[in-house]
Protein backbone atom coordinates (compact mmCIF):
# COMPACT_ATOMS: atom_id res chain seq x y z
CA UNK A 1 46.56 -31.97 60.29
CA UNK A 2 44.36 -34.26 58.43
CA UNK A 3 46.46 -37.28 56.56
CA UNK A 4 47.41 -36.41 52.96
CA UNK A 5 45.67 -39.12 50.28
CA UNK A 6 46.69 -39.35 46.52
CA UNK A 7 44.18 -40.45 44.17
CA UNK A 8 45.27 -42.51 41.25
CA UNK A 9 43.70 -43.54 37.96
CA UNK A 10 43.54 -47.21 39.48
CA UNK A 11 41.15 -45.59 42.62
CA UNK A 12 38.74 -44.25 40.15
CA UNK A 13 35.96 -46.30 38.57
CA UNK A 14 34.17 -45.65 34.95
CA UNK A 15 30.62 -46.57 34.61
CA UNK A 16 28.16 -46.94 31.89
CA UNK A 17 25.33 -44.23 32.28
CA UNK A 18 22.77 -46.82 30.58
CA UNK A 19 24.21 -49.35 33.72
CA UNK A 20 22.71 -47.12 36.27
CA UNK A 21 19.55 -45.63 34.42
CA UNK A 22 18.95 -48.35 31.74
CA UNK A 23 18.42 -48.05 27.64
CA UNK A 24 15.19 -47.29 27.53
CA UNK A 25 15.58 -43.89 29.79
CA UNK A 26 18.60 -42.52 27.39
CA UNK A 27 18.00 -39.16 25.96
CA UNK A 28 18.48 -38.93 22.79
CA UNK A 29 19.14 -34.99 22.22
CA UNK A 30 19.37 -35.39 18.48
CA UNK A 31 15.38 -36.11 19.01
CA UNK A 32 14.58 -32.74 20.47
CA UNK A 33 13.09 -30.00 18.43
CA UNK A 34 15.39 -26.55 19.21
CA UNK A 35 12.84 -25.01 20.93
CA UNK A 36 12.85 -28.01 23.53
CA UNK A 37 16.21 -28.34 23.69
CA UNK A 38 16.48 -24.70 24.63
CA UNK A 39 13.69 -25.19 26.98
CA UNK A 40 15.41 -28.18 28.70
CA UNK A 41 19.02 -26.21 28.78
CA UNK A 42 17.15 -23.06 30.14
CA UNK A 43 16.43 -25.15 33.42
CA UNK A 44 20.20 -25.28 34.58
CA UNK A 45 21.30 -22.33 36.41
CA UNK A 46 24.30 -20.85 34.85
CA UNK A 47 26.04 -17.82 36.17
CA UNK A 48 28.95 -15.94 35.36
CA UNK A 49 31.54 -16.04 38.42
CA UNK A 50 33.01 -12.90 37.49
CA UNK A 51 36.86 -12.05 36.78
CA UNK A 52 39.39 -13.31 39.24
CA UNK A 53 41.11 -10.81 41.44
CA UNK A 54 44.79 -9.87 40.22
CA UNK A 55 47.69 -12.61 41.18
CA UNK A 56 45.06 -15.60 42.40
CA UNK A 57 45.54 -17.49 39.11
CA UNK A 58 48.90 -18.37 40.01
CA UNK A 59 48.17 -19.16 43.49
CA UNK A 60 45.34 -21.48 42.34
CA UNK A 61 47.96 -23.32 39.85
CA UNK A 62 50.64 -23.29 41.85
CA UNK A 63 47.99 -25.72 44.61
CA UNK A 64 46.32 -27.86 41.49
CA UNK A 65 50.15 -28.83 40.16
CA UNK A 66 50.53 -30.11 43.62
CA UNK A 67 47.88 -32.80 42.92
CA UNK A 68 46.44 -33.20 46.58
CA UNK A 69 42.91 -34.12 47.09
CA UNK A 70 43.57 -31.77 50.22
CA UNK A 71 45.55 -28.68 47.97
CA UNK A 72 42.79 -29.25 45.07
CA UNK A 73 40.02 -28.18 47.90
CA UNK A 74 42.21 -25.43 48.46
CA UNK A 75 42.55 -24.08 44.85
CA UNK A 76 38.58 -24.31 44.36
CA UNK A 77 38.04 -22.37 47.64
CA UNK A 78 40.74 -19.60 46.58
CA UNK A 79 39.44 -19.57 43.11
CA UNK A 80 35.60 -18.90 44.78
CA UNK A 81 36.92 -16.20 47.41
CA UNK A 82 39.20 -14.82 44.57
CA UNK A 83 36.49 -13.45 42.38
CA UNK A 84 34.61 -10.17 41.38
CA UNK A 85 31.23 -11.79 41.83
CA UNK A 86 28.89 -11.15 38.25
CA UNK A 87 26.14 -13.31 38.34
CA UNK A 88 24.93 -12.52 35.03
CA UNK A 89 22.61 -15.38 33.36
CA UNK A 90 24.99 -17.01 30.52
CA UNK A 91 22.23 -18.58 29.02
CA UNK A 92 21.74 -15.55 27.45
CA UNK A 93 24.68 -16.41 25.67
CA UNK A 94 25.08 -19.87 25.18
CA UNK A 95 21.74 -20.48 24.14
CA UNK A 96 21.62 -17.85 21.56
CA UNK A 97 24.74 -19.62 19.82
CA UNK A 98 24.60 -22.24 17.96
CA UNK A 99 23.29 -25.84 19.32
CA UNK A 100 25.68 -28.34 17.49
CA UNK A 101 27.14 -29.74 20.72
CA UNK A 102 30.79 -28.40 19.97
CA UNK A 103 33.42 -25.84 21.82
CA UNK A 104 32.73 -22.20 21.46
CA UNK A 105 34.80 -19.07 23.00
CA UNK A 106 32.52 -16.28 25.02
CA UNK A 107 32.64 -13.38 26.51
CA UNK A 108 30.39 -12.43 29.60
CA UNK A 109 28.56 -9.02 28.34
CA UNK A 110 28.33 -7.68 31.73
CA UNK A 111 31.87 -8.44 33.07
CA UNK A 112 33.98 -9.05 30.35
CA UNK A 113 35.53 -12.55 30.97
CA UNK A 114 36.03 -14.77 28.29
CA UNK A 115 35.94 -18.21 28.26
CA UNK A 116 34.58 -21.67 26.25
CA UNK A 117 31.68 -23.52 26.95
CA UNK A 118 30.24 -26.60 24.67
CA UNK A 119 27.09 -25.85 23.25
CA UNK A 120 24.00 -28.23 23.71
CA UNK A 121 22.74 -30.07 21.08
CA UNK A 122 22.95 -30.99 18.32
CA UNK A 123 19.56 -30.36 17.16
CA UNK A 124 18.18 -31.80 13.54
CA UNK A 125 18.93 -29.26 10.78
């Protein structure tokens, strides 16, 4: 059985994105027209996963309260083998909303789940 590890906020280290790719390669999204910012958001895959099957969500928070590194894995691979696969392309959705880089709720049209997502953006009025 592989040894059980607990990650605390003191193991973790914060960076500062302009530290690693420097100032001058920052993008500034309140520069983009909305046509580009849809065309740049429009590259990133994102699919619905579909509803989970009945009695998994507990299962899945019952292994996240436990806090493991080792019982987290195991929540994201029940939460993957737990689903009603969709696949429909949600950026059908969250690109037809609006672009002011806040929370919004959804609701897949094919499957039905519901959800929030934070739009891109925001774009110049």
């Amino acid at each position: 059985m592989a040894e059980k590890v607990t990650i605390t906020k003191a193991d973790v280290a914060s960076i500062n994105a302009h530290d690693v790719v420097g100032e001058g390669d920052r993008l500034d999204l309140k520069k983009l027209t909305k046509e580009e910012l849809i065309e740049r958001e429009s590259q990133v895959s994102r699919r619905c996963r579909g509803p989970l099957k009945e009695g998994a969500r507990e299962k899945i928070n019952e292994l996240m309260a436990k806090g493991t590194a080792e019982d987290t894995e195991a929540a994201k691979n029940l939460d993957a083998a737990s689903r009603k696969r969709c696949g429909y392309d949600m950026n059908e959705v969250f690109l037809k909303g609006p672009l002011d880089g806040e929370d919004h709720e959804y609701t897949c049209p094919n499957c039905g789940v519901k959800g929030t997502y934070r739009a891109a953006g925001p774009v110049p009025g």
